[in-house]
PDB file of N, CA and C in Angstrom:
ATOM      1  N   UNK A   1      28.471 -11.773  20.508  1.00  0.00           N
ATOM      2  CA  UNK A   1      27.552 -11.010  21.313  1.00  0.00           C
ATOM      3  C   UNK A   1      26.303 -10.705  20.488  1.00  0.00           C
ATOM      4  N   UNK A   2      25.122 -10.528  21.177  1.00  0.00           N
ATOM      5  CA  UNK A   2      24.104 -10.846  20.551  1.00  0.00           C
ATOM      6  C   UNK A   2      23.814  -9.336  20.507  1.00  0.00           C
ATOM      7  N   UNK A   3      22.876  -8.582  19.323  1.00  0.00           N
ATOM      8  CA  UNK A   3      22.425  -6.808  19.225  1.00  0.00           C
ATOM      9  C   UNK A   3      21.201  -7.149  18.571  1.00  0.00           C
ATOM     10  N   UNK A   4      20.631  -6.205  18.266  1.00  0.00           N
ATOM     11  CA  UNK A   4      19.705  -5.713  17.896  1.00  0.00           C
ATOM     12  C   UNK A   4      19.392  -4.291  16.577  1.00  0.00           C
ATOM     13  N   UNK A   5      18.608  -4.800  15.892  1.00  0.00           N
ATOM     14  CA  UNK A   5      18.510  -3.801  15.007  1.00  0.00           C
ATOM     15  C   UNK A   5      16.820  -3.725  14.198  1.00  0.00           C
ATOM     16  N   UNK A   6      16.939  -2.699  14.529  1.00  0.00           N
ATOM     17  CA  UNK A   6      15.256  -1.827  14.072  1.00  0.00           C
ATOM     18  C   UNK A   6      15.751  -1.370  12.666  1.00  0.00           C
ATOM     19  N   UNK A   7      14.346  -1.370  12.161  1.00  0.00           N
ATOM     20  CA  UNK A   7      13.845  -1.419  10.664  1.00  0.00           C
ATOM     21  C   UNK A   7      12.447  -0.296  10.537  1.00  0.00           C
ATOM     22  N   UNK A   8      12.388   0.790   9.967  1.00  0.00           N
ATOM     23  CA  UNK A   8      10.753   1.407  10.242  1.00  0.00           C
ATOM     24  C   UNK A   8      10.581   1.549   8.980  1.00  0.00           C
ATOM     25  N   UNK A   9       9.424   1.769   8.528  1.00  0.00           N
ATOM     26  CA  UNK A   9       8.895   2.576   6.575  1.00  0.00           C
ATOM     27  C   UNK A   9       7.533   2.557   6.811  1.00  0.00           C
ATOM     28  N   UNK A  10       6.854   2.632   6.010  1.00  0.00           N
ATOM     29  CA  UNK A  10       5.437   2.304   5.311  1.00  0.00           C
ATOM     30  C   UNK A  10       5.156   1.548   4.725  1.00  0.00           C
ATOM     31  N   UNK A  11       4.171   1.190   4.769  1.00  0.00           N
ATOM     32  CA  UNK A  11       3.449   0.044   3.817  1.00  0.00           C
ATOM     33  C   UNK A  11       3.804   0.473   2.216  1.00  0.00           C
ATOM     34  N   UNK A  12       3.245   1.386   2.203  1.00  0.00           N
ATOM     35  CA  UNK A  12       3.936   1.878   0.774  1.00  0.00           C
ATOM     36  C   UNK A  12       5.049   1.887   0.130  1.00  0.00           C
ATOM     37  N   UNK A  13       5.843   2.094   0.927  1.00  0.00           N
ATOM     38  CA  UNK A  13       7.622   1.683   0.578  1.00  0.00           C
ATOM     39  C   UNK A  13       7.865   0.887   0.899  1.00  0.00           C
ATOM     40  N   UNK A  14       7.272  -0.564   1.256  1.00  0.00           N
ATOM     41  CA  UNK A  14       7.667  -1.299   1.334  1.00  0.00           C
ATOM     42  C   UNK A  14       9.077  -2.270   0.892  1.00  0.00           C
ATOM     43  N   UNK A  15       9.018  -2.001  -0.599  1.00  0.00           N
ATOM     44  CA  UNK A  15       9.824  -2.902  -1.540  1.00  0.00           C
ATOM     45  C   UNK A  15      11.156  -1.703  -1.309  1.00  0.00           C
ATOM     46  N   UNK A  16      11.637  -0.168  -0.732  1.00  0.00           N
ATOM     47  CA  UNK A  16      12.477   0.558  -0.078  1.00  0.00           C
ATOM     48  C   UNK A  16      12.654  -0.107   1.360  1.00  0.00           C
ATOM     49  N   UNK A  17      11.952  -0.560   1.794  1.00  0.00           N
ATOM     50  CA  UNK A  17      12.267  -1.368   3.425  1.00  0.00           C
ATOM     51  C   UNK A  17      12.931  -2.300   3.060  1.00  0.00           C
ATOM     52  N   UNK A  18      12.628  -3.028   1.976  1.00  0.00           N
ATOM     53  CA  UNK A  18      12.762  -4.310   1.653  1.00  0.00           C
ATOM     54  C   UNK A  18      14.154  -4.420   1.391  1.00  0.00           C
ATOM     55  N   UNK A  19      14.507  -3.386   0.478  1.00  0.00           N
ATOM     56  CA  UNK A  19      16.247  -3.367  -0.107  1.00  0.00           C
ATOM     57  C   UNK A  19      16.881  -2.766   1.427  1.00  0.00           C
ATOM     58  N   UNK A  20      16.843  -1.830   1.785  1.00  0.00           N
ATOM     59  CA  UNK A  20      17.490  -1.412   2.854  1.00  0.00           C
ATOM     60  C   UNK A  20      17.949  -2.554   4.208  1.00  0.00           C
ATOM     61  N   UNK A  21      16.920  -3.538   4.514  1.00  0.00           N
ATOM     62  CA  UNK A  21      17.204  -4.373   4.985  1.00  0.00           C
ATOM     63  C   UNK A  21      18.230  -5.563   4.701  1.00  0.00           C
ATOM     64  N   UNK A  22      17.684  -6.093   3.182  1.00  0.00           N
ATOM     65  CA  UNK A  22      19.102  -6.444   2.534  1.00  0.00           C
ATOM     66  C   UNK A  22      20.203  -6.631   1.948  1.00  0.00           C
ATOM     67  N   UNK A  23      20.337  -4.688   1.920  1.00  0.00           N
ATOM     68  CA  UNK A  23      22.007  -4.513   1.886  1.00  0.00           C
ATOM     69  C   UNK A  23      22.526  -4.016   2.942  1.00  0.00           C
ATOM     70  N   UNK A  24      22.004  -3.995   4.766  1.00  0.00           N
ATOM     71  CA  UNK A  24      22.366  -4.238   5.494  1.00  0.00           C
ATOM     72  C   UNK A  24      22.830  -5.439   6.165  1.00  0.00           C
ATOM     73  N   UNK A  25      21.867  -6.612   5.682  1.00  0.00           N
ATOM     74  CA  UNK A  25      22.654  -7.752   5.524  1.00  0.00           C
ATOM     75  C   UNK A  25      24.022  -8.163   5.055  1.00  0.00           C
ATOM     76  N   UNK A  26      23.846  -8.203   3.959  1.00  0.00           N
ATOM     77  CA  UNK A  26      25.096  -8.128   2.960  1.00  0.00           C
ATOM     78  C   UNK A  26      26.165  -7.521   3.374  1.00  0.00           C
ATOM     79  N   UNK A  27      26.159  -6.038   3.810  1.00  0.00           N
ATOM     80  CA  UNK A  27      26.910  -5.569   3.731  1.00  0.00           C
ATOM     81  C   UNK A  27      27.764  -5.781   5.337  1.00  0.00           C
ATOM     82  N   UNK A  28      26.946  -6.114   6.372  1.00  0.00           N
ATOM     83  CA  UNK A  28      27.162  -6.402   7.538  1.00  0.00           C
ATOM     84  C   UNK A  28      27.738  -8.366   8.196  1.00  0.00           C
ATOM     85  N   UNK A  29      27.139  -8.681   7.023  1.00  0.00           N
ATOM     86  CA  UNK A  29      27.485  -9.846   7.382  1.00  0.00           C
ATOM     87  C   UNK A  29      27.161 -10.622   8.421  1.00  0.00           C
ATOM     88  N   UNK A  30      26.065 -10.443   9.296  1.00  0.00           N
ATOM     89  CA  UNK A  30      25.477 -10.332  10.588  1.00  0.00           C
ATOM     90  C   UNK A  30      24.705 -11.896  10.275  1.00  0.00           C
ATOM     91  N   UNK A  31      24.825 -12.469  10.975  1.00  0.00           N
ATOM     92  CA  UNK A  31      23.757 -13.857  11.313  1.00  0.00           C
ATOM     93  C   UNK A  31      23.240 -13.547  12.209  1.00  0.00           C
ATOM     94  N   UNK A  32      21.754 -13.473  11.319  1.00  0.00           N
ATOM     95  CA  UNK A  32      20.011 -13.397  12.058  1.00  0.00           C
ATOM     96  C   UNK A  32      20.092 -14.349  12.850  1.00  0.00           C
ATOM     97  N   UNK A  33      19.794 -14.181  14.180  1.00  0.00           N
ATOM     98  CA  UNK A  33      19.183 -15.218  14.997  1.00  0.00           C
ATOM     99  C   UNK A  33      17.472 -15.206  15.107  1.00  0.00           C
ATOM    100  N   UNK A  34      16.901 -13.740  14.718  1.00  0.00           N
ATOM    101  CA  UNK A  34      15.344 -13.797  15.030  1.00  0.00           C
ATOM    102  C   UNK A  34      15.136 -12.626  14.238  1.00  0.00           C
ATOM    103  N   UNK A  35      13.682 -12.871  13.516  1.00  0.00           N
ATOM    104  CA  UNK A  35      13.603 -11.275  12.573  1.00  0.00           C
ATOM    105  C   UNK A  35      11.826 -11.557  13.113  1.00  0.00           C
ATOM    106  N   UNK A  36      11.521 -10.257  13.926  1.00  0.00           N
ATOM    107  CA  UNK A  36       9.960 -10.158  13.539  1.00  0.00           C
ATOM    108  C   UNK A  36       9.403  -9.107  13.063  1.00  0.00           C
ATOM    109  N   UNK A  37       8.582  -8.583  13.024  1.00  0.00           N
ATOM    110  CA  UNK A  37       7.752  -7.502  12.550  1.00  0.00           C
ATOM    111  C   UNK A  37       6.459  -6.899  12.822  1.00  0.00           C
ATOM    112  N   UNK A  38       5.928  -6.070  12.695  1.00  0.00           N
ATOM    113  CA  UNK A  38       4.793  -5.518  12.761  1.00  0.00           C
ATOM    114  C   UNK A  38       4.434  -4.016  11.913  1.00  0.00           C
ATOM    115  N   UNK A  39       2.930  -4.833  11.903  1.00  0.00           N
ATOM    116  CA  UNK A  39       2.436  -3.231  10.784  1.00  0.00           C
ATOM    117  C   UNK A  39       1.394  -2.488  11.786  1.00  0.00           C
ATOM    118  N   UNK A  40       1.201  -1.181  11.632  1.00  0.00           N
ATOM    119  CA  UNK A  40       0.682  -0.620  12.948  1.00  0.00           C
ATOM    120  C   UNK A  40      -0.282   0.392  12.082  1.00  0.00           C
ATOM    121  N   UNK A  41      -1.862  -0.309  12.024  1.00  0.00           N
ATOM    122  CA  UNK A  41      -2.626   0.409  11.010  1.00  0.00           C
ATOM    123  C   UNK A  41      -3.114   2.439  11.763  1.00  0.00           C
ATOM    124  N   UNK A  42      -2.817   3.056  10.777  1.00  0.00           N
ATOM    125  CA  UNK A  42      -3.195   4.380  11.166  1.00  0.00           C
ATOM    126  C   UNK A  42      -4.559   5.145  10.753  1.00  0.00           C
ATOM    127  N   UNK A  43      -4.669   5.860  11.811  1.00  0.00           N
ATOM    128  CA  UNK A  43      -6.298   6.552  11.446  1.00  0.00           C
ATOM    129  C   UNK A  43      -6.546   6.927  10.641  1.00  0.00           C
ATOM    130  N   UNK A  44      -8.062   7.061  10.196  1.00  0.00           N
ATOM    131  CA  UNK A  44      -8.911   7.854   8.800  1.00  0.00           C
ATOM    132  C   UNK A  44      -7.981   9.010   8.195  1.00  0.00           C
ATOM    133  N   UNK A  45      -7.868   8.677   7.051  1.00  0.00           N
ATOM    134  CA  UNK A  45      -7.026   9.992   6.411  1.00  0.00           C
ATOM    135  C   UNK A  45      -7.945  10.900   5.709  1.00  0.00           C
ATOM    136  N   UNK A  46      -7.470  12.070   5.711  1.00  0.00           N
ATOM    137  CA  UNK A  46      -9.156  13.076   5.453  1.00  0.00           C
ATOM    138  C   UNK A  46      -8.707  13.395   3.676  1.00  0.00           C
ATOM    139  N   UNK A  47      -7.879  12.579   2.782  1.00  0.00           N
ATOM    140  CA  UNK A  47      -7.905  12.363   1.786  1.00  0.00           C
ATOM    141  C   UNK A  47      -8.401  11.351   1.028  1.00  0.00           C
ATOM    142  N   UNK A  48      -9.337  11.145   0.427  1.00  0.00           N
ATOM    143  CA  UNK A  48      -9.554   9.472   0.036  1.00  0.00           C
ATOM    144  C   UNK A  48      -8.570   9.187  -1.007  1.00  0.00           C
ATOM    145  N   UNK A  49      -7.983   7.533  -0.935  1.00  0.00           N
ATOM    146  CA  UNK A  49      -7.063   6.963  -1.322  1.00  0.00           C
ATOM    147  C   UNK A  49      -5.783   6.958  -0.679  1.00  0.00           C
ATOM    148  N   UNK A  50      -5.742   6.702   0.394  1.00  0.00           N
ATOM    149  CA  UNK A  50      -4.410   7.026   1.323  1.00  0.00           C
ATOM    150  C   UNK A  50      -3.445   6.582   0.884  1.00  0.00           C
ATOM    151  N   UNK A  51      -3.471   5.828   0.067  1.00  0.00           N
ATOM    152  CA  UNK A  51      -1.475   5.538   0.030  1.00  0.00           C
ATOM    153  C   UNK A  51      -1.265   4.447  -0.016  1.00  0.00           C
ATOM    154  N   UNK A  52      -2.314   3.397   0.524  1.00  0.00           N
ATOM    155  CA  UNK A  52      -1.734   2.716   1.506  1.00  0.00           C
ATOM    156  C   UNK A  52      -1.431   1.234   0.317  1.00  0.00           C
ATOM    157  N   UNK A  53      -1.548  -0.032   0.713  1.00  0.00           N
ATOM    158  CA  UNK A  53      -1.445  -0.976  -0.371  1.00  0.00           C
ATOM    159  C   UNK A  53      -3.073  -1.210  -0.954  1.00  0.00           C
ATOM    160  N   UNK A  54      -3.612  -0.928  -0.316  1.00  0.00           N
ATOM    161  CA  UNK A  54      -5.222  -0.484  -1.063  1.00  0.00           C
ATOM    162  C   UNK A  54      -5.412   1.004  -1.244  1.00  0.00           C
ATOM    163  N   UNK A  55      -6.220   1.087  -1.999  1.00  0.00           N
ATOM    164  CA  UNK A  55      -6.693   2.350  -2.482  1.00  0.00           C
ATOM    165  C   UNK A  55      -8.035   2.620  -1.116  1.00  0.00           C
ATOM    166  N   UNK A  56      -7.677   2.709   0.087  1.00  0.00           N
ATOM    167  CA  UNK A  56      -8.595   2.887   0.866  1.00  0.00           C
ATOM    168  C   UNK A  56      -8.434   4.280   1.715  1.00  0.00           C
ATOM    169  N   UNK A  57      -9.234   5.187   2.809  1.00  0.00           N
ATOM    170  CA  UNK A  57      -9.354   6.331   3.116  1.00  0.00           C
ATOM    171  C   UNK A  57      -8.018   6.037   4.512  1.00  0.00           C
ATOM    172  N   UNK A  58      -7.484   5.112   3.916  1.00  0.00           N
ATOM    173  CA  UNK A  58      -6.451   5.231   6.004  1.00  0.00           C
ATOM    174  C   UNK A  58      -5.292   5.721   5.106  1.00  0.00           C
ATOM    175  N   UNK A  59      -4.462   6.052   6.031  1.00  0.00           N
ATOM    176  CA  UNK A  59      -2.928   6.594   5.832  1.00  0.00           C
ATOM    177  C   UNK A  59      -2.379   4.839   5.578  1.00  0.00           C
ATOM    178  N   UNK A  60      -1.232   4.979   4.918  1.00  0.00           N
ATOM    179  CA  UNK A  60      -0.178   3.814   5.102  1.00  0.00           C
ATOM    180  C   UNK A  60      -0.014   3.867   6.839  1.00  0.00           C
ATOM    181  N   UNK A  61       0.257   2.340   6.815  1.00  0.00           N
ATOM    182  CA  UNK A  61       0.408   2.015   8.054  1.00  0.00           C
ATOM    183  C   UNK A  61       1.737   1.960   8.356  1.00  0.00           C
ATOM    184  N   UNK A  62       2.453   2.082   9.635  1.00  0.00           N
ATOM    185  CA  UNK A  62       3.942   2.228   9.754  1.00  0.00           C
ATOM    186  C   UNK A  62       4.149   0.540  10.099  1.00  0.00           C
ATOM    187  N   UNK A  63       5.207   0.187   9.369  1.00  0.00           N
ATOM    188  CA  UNK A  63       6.135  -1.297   9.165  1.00  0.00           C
ATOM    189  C   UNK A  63       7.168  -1.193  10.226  1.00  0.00           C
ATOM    190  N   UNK A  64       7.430  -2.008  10.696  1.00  0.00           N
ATOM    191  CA  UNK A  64       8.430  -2.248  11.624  1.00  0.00           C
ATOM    192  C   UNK A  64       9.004  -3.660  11.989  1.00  0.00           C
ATOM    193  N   UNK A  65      10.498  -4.052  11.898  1.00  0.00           N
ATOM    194  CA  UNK A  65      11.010  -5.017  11.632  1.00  0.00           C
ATOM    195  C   UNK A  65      12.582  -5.013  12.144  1.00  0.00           C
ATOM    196  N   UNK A  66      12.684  -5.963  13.068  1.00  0.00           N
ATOM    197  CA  UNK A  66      12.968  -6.261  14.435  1.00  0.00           C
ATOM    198  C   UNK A  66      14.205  -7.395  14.073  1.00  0.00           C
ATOM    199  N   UNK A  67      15.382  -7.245  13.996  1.00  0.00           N
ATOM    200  CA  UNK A  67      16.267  -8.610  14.374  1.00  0.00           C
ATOM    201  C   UNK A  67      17.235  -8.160  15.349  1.00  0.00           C
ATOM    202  N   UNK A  68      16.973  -9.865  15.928  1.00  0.00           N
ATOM    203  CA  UNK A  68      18.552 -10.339  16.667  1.00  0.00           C
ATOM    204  C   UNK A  68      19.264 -11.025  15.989  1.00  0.00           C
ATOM    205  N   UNK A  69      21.062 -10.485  16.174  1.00  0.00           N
ATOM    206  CA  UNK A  69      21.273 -10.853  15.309  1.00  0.00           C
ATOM    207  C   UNK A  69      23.266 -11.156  15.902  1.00  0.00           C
ATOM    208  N   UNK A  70      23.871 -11.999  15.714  1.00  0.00           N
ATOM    209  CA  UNK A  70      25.105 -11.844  15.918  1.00  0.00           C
ATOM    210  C   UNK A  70      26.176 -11.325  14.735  1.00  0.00           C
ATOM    211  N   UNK A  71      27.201 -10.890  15.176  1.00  0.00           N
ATOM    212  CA  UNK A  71      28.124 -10.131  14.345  1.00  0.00           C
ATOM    213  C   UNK A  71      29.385 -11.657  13.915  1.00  0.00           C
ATOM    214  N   UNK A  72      29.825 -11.375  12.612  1.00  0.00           N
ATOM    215  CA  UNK A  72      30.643 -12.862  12.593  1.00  0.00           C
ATOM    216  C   UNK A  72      32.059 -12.126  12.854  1.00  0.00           C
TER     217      UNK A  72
END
């Protein structure tokens, strides 16, 4: 049977998205049928240097990452 599973972080934590995703793999044992994603840029941050993967005035943008996936 085919499911679904959501993924959210920041641009900034990325390489924390990154592990979390694959020791849910691992640990699930799940064959990906489809993984997509999206980054969803956020408004002027009234701090300069937001966070983000540039040293620019926006907030980190929120990451989001999407599989279908079957259970073995």
């Amino acid at each position: 049977m085919q499911q679904i599973k959501i993924f959210k972080g920041l641009e900034n934590d990325i390489s924390v998205l990154e592990t979390e995703i694959n020791t849910w793999l691992c640990e699930s044992k799940a064959r990906v049928i489809n993984m997509s994603g999206n980054i969803a840029p956020q408004s002027e941050s009234r701090q300069a240097g937001g966070g983000g993967l540039s040293n620019s005035t926006f907030s980190p943008s929120d990451v989001v990452i999407m599989l279908l996936y079957e259970t073995t």
